[in-house]
Protein backbone atom coordinates (compact mmCIF):
# COMPACT_ATOMS: atom_id res chain seq x y z
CA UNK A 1 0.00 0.00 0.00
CA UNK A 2 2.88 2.43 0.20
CA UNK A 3 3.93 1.62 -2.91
CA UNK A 4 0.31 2.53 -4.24
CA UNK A 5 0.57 5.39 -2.44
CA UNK A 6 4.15 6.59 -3.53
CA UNK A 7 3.96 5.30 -6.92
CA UNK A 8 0.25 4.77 -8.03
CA UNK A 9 -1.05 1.44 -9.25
CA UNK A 10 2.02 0.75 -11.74
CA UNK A 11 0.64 -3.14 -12.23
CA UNK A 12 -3.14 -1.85 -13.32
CA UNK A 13 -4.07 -4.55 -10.55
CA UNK A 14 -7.09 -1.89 -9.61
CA UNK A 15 -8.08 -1.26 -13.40
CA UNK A 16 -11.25 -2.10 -13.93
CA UNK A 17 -13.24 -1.07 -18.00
CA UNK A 18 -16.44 0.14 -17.86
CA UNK A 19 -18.88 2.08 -20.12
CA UNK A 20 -21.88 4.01 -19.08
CA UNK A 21 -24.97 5.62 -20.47
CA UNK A 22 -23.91 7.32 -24.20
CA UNK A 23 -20.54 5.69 -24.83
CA UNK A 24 -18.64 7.63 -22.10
CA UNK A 25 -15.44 5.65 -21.23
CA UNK A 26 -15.04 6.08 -17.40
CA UNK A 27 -12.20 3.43 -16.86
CA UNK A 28 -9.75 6.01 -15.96
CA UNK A 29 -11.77 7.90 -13.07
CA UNK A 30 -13.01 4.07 -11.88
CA UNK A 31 -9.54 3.36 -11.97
CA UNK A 32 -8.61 6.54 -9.76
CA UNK A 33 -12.18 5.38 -7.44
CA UNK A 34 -10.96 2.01 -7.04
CA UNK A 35 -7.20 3.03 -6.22
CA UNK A 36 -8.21 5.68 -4.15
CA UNK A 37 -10.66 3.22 -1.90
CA UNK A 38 -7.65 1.21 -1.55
CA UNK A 39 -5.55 3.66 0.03
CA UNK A 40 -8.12 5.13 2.54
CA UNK A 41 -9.07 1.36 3.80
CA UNK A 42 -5.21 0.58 4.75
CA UNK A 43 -5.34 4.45 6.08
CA UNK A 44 -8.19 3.58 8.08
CA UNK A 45 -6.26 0.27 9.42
CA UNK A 46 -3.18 2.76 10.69
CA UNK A 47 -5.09 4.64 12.95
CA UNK A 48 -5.13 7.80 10.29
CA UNK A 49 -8.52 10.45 10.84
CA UNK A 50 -10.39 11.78 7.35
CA UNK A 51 -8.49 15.35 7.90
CA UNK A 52 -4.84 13.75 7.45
CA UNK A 53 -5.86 11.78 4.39
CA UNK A 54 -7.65 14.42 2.71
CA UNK A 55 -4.60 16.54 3.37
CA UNK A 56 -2.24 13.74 2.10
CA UNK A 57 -4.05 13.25 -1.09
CA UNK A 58 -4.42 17.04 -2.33
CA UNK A 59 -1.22 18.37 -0.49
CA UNK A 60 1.12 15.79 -1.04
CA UNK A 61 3.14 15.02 -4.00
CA UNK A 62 1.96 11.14 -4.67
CA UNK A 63 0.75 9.11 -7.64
CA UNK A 64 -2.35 8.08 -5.91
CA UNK A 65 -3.81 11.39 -5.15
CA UNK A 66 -2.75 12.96 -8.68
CA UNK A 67 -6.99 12.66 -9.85
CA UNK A 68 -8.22 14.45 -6.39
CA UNK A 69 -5.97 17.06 -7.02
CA UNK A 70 -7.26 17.46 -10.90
CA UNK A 71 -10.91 17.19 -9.73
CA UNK A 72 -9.71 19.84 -7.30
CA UNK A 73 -7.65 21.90 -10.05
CA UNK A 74 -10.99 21.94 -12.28
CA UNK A 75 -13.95 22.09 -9.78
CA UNK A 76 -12.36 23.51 -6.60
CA UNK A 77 -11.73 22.28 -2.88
CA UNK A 78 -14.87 21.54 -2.02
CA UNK A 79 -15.49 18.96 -4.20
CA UNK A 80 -12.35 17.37 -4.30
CA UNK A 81 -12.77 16.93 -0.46
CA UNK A 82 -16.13 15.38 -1.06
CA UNK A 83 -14.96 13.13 -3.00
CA UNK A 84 -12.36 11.94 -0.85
CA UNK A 85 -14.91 11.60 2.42
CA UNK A 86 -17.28 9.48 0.31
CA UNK A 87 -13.73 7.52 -0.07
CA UNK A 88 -13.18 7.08 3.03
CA UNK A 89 -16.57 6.85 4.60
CA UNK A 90 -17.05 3.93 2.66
CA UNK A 91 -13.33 2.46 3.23
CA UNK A 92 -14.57 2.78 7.12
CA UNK A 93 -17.33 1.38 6.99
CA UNK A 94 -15.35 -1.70 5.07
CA UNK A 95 -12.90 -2.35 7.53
CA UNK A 96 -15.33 -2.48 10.87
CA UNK A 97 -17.21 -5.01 8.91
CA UNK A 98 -14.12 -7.38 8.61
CA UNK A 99 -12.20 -8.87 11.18
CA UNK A 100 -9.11 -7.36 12.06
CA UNK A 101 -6.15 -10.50 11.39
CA UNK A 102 -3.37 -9.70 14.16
CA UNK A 103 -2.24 -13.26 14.96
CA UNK A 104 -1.84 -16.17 13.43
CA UNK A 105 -4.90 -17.55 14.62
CA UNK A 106 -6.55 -14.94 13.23
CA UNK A 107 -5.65 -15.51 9.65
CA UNK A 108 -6.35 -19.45 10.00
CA UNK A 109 -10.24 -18.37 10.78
CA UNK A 110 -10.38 -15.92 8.09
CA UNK A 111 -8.67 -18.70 6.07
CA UNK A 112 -11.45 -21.54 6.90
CA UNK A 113 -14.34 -18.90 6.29
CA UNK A 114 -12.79 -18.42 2.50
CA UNK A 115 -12.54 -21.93 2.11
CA UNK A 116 -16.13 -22.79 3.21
CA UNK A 117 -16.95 -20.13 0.65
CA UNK A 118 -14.82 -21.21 -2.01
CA UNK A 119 -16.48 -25.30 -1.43
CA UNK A 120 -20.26 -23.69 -1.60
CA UNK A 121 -19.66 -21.57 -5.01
CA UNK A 122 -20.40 -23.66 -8.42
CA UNK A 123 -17.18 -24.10 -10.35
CA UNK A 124 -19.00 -25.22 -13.73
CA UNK A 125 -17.18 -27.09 -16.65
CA UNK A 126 -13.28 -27.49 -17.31
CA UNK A 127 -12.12 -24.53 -17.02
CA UNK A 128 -14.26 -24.09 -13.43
CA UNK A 129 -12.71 -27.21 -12.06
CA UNK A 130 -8.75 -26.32 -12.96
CA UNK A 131 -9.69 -22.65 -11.27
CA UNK A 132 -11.15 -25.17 -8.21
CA UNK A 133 -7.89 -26.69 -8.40
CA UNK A 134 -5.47 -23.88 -8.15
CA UNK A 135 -7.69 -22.26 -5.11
CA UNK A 136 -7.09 -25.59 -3.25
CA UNK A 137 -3.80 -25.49 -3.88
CA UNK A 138 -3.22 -22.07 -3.10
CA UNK A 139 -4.97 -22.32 0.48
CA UNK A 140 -2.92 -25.31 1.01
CA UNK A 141 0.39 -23.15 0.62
CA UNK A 142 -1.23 -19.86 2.65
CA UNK A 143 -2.04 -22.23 5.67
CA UNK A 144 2.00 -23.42 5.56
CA UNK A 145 3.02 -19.70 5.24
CA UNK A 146 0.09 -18.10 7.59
CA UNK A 147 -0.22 -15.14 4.90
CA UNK A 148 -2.52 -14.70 1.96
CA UNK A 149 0.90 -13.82 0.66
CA UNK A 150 3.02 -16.94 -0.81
CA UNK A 151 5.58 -17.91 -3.33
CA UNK A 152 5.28 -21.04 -5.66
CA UNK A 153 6.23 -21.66 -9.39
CA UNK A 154 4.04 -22.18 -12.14
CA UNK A 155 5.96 -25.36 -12.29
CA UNK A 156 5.43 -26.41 -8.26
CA UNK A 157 1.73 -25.27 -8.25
CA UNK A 158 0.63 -27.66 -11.72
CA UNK A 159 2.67 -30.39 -10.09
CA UNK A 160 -0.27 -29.75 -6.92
CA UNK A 161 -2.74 -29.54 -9.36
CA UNK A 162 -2.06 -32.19 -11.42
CA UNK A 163 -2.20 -30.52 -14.69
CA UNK A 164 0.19 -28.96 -17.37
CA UNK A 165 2.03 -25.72 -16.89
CA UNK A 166 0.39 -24.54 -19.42
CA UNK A 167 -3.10 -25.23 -17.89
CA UNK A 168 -2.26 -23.84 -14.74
CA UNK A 169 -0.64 -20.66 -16.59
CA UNK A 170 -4.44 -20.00 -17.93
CA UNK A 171 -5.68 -20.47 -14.37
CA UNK A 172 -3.96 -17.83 -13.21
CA UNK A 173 -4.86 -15.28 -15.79
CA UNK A 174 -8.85 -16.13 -15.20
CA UNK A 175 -8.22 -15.71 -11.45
CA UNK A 176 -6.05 -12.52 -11.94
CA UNK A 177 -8.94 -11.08 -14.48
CA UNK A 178 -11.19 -12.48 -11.49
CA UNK A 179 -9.74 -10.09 -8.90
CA UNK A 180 -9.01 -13.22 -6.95
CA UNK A 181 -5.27 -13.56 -7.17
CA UNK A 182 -2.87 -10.94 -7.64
CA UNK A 183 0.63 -10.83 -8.93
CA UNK A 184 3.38 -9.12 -6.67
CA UNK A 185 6.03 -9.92 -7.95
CA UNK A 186 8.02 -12.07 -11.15
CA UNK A 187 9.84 -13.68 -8.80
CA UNK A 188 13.93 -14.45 -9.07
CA UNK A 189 15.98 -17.19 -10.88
CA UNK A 190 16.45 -19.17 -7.51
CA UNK A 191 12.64 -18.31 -6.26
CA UNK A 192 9.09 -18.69 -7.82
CA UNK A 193 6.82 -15.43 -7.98
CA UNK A 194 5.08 -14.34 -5.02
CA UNK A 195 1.34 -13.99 -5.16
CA UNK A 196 -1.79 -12.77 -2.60
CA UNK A 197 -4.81 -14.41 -2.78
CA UNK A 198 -7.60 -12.09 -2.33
CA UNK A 199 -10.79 -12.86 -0.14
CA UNK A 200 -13.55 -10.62 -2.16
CA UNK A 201 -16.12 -10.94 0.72
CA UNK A 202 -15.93 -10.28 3.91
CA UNK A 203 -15.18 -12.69 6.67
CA UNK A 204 -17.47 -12.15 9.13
CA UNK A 205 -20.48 -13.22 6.21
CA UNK A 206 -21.51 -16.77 4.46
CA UNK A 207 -22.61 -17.27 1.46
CA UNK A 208 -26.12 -17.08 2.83
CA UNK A 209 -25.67 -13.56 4.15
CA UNK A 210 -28.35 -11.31 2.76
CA UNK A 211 -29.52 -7.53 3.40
CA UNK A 212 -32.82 -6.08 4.08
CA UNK A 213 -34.27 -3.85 1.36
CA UNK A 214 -35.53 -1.02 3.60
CA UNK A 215 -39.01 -0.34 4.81
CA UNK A 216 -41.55 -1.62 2.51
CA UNK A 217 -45.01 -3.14 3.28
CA UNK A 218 -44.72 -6.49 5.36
CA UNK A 219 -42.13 -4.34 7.75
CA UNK A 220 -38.30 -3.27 7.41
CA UNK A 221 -37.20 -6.75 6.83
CA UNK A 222 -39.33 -8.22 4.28
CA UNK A 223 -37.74 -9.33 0.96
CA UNK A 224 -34.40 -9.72 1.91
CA UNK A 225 -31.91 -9.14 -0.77
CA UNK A 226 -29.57 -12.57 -0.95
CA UNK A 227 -26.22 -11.69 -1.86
CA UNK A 228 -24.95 -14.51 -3.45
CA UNK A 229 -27.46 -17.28 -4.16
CA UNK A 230 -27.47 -20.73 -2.27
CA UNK A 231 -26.96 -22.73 -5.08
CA UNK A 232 -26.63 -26.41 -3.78
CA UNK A 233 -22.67 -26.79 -4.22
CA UNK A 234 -21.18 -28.41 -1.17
CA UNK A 235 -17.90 -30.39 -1.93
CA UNK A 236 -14.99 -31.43 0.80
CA UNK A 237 -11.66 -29.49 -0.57
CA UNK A 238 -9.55 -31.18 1.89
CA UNK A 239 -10.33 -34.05 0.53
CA UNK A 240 -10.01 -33.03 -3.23
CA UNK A 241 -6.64 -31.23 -2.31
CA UNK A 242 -5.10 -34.99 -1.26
CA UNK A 243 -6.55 -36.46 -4.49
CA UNK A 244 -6.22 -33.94 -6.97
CA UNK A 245 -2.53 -34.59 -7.99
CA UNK A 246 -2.69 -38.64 -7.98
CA UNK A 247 -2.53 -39.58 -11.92
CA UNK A 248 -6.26 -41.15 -11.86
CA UNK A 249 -7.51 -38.02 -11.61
CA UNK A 250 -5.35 -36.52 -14.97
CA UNK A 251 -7.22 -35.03 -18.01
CA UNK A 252 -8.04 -38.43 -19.56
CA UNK A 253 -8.66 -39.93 -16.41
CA UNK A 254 -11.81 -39.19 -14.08
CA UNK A 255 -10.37 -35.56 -14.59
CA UNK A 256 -11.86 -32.44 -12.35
CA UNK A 257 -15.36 -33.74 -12.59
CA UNK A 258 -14.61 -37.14 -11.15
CA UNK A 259 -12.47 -35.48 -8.45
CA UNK A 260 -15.73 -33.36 -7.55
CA UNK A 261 -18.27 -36.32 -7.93
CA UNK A 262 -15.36 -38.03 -5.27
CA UNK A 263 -15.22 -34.84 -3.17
CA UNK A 264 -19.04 -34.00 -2.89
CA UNK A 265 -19.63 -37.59 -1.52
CA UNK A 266 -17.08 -37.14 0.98
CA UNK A 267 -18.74 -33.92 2.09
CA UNK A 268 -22.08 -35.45 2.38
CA UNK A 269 -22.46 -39.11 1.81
CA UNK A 270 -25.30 -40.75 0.15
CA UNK A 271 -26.73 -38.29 -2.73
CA UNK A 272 -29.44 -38.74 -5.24
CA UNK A 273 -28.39 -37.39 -9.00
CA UNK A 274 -29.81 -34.42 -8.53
CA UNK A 275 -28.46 -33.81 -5.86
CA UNK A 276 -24.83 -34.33 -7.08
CA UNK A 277 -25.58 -32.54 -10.45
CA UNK A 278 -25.99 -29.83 -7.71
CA UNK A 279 -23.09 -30.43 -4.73
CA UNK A 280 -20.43 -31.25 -7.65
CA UNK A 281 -21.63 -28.47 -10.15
CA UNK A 282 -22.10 -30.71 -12.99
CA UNK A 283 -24.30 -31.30 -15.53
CA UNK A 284 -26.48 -34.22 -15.89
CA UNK A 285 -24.51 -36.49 -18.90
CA UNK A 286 -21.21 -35.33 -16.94
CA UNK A 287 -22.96 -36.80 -13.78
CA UNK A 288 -24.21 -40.43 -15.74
CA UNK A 289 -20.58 -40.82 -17.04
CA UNK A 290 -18.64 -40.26 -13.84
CA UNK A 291 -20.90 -42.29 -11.91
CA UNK A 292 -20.72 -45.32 -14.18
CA UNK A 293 -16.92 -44.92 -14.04
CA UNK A 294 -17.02 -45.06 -10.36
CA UNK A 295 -19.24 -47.73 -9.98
CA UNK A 296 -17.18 -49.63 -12.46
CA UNK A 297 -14.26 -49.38 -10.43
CA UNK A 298 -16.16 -50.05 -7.03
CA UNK A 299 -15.35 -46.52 -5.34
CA UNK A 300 -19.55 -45.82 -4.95
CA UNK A 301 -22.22 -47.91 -4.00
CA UNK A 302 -25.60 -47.26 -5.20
CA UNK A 303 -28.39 -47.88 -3.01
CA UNK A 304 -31.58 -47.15 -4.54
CA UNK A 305 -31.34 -43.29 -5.84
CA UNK A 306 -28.91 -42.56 -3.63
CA UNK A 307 -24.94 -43.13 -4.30
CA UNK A 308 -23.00 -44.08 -1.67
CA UNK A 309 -18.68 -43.66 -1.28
CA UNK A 310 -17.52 -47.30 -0.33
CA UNK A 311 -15.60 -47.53 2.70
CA UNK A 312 -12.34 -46.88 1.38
CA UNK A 313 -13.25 -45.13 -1.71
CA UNK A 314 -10.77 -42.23 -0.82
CA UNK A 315 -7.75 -44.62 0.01
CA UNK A 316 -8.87 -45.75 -3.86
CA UNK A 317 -10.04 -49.15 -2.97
CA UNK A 318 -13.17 -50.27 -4.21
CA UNK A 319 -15.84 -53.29 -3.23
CA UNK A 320 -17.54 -55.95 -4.91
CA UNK A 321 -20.91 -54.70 -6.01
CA UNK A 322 -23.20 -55.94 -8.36
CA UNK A 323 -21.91 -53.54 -10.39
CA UNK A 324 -18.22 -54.47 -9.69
CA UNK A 325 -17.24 -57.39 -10.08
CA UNK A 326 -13.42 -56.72 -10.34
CA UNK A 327 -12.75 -53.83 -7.56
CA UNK A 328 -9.84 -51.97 -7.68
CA UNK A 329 -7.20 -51.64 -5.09
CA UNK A 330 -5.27 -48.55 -5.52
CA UNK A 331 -5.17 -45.36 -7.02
CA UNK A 332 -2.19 -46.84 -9.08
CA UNK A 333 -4.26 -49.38 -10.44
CA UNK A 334 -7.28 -47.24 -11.09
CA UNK A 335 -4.74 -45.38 -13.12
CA UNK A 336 -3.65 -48.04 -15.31
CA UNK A 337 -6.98 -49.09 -16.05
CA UNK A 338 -7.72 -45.24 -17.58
CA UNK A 339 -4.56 -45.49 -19.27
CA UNK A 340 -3.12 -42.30 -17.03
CA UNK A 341 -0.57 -44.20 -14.75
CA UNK A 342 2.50 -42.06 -15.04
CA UNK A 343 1.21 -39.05 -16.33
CA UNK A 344 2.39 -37.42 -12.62
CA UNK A 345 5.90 -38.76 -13.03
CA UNK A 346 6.54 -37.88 -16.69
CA UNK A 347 5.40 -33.88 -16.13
CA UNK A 348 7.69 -34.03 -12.40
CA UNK A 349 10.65 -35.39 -15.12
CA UNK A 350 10.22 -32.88 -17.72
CA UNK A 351 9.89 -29.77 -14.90
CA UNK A 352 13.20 -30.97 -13.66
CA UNK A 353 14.71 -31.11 -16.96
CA UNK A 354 13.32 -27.62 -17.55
CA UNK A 355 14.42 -26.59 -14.02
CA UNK A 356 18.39 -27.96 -15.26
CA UNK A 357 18.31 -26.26 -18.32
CA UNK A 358 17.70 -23.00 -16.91
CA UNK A 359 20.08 -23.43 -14.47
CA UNK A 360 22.40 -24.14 -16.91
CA UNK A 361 21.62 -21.08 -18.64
CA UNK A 362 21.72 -18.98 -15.72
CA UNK A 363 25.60 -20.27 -15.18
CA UNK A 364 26.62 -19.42 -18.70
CA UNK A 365 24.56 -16.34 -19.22
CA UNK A 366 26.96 -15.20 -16.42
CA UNK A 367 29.95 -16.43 -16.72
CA UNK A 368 29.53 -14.02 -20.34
CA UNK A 369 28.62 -11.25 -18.23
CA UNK A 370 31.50 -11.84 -16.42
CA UNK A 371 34.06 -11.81 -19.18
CA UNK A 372 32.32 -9.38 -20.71
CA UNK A 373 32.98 -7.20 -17.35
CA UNK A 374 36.59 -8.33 -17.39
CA UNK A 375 37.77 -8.22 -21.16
CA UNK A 376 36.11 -5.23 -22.75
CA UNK A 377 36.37 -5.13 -26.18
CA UNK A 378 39.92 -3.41 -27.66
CA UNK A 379 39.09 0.19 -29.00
CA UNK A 380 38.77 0.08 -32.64
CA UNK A 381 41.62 2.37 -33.55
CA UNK A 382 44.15 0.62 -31.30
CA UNK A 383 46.35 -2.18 -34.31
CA UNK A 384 45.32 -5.80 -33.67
CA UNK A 385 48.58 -8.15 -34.39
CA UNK A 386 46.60 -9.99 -37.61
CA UNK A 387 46.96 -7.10 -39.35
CA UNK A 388 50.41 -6.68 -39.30
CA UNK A 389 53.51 -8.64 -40.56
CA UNK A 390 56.77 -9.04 -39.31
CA UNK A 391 58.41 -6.11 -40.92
CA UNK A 392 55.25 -3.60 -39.75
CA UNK A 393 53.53 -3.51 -43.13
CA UNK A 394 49.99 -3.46 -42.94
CA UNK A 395 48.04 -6.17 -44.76
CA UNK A 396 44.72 -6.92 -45.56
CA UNK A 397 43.96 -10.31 -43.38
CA UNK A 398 41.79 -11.83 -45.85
CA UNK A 399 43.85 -11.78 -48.82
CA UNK A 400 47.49 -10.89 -47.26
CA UNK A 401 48.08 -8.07 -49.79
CA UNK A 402 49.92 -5.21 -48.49
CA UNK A 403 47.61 -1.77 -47.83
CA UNK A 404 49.08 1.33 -49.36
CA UNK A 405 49.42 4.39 -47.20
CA UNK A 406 48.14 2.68 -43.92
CA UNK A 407 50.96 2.67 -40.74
CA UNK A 408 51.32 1.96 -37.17
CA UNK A 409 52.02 4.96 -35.34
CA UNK A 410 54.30 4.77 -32.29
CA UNK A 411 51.31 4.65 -30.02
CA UNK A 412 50.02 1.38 -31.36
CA UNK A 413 47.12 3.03 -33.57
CA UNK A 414 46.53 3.10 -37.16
CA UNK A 415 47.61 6.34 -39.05
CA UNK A 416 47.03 7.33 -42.05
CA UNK A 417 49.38 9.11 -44.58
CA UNK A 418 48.31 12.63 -46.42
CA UNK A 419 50.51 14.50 -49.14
């Protein structure tokens, strides 16, 4: 936030394109809104009062405050202050409605509140279920580092996901363009980038929080305004985050939907279809497919309408069903029979070779910066020894033929001579 302040939002990570009402392009004063929030909620957070920030905004030289003191330029004080107290009015009442992380302990419950969010929002299709992925993966590294800020690789995080680099690489952009990652960093040769995952809803709500509408007939709190709609998804990301690497679960295998069929049974045993097309965010062909898949391989038992995990369904071993006659007893062996066994180890081999190689290049790229520091280049009017023989004529070096007029001067440079 200092750097915001100092230098303004150099990384666009508060840029946001909109269009109103006649074609009017208002990105750039959205941009200056968003940026300007930004700074008056970490103000807020120091112990600052309005007056101070108001003053640091107009008076002071920084990046952040440049469109405040252009609104003020053009339409006077006044309004440039109100613009600033709607700022931070609204940046106040933000932070009292979050809960203030000061300890460890503190970030663990705000991390378990985004993470029973994150399991009851609908991650639909492919694409969904990678982003489901990299979240799980992500929370898994923030608990370790007790910070929504952490450092991992492309490389380290697709090896968690099970998936390409290239896969994960896309995740990241749709969660960036998402506002729920950002980018602080590149990171170094020796080091992976360093990210923050971002928690876009308060911690003190659910995802059944919802708002009154204000007095209307029926009293003050009739029709309640839901926030963000229950829609039925409930899936066990603990569970998914110690499956979702294991090769059975690879593109070709039972993939993302399989792992969510897998974790949405965990969370709550014994669902109808429905009621998994719902929990697993699926549709219904999706559903028939991974379910006869499972039941093939003995992992669920169906009972009726309702689908059942088998005792050891997430240690991959299956049971003899009627529809099973051949259970499996491993998640290695429920790999080979997709055809996916060694899909983990082959993408670990080929990151290390890729992690060599630039190694490798980092060692030669400067050792040549290092000669390059230590034998700089001779000046071009100083007489290199090819071009001279042993009586100090001057030759051409290509063909050996002697160069009329062209001499060594005392000094060791070329001369020329002039009648």
């Amino acid at each position: 936030m200092h750097k915001l302040l100092l230098l303004g939002d150099q990384d666009g990570s508060y840029a946001t394109g909109n269009l109103q009402r006649g074609g009017k392009n208002t990105a750039a004063s959205d941009h200056a809104w968003a940026m300007t929030r930004a700074v008056a909620a970490d103000a807020v957070r120091a112990g600052w009062d309005r007056s101070s920030f108001v003053h640091v905004m107009l008076a002071g030289p920084y990046k952040a405050g440049q469109h405040a003191r252009t609104l003020q330029h053009r339409r006077g004080y006044d309004r440039a202050a109100a613009w600033l107290h709607r700022a931070w009015d609204g940046a106040q009442r933000y932070v009292r409605s979050t809960d203030t992380i000061t300890s460890r302990q503190d970030f663990h419950a705000a991390l378990a509140a985004f993470r029973s969010r994150i399991e009851c929002t609908p991650w639909n299709g492919i694409a969904g279920k990678t982003d489901l992925r990299n979240l799980i993966a992500r929370m898994d590294i923030c608990s370790q580092a007790g910070s929504w800020d952490h450092t991992v690789s492309e490389r380290d995080l697709a090896e968690r996901m099970g998936c390409s680099r290239t896969t994960t690489h896309n995740s990241n952009q749709r969660l960036l363009a998402a506002k729920m990652l950002r980018q602080l960093d590149n990171g170094s040769p020796t080091e992976g980038a360093r990210w923050m995952l971002i928690s876009r809803l308060p911690s003190t709500t659910s995802h059944h929080w919802s708002t009154p509408k204000g007095p209307k007939a029926g009293g003050a709190m009739s029709g309640p305004d839901v926030r963000q709609q229950d829609t039925g998804a409930d899936i066990n990301s603990r569970a998914a985050g110690q499956l979702m690497h294991l090769d059975a679960f690879a593109h070709h295998g039972l993939g993302g939907s399989g792992l969510a069929v897998l974790a949405a049974l965990a969370e709550r045993d014994g669902q109808s279809l429905t009621d998994l097309r719902a929990s697993a965010s699926i549709s219904r062909p999706t559903a028939y497919r991974q379910l006869a898949k499972l039941k093939a391989l003995g992992l669920v038992c169906p009972n009726g309408e309702l689908y059942h995990l088998s005792p050891a369904a997430l240690e991959g071993v299956g049971q003899r069903t009627p529809n099973c006659t051949d259970p499996v007893a491993g998640w290695q062996e429920i790999a080979e029979r997709l055809g996916t066994a060694g899909a983990g180890e082959r993408r670990r081999q080929q990151h290390e070779a890729q992690r060599i190689h630039w190694r490798h290049e980092q060692v030669r790229l400067a050792e040549r910066r290092k000669a390059a520091r230590h034998a700089p280049l001779p000046h071009p009017a100083v007489a290199e020894p090819q071009y001279l023989r042993a009586d100090r004529c001057v030759i051409d070096s290509s063909t050996g033929e002697v160069i009329d007029g062209l001499y060594v001067a005392s000094d060791g440079r070329w001369v020329w001579a002039t009648d």
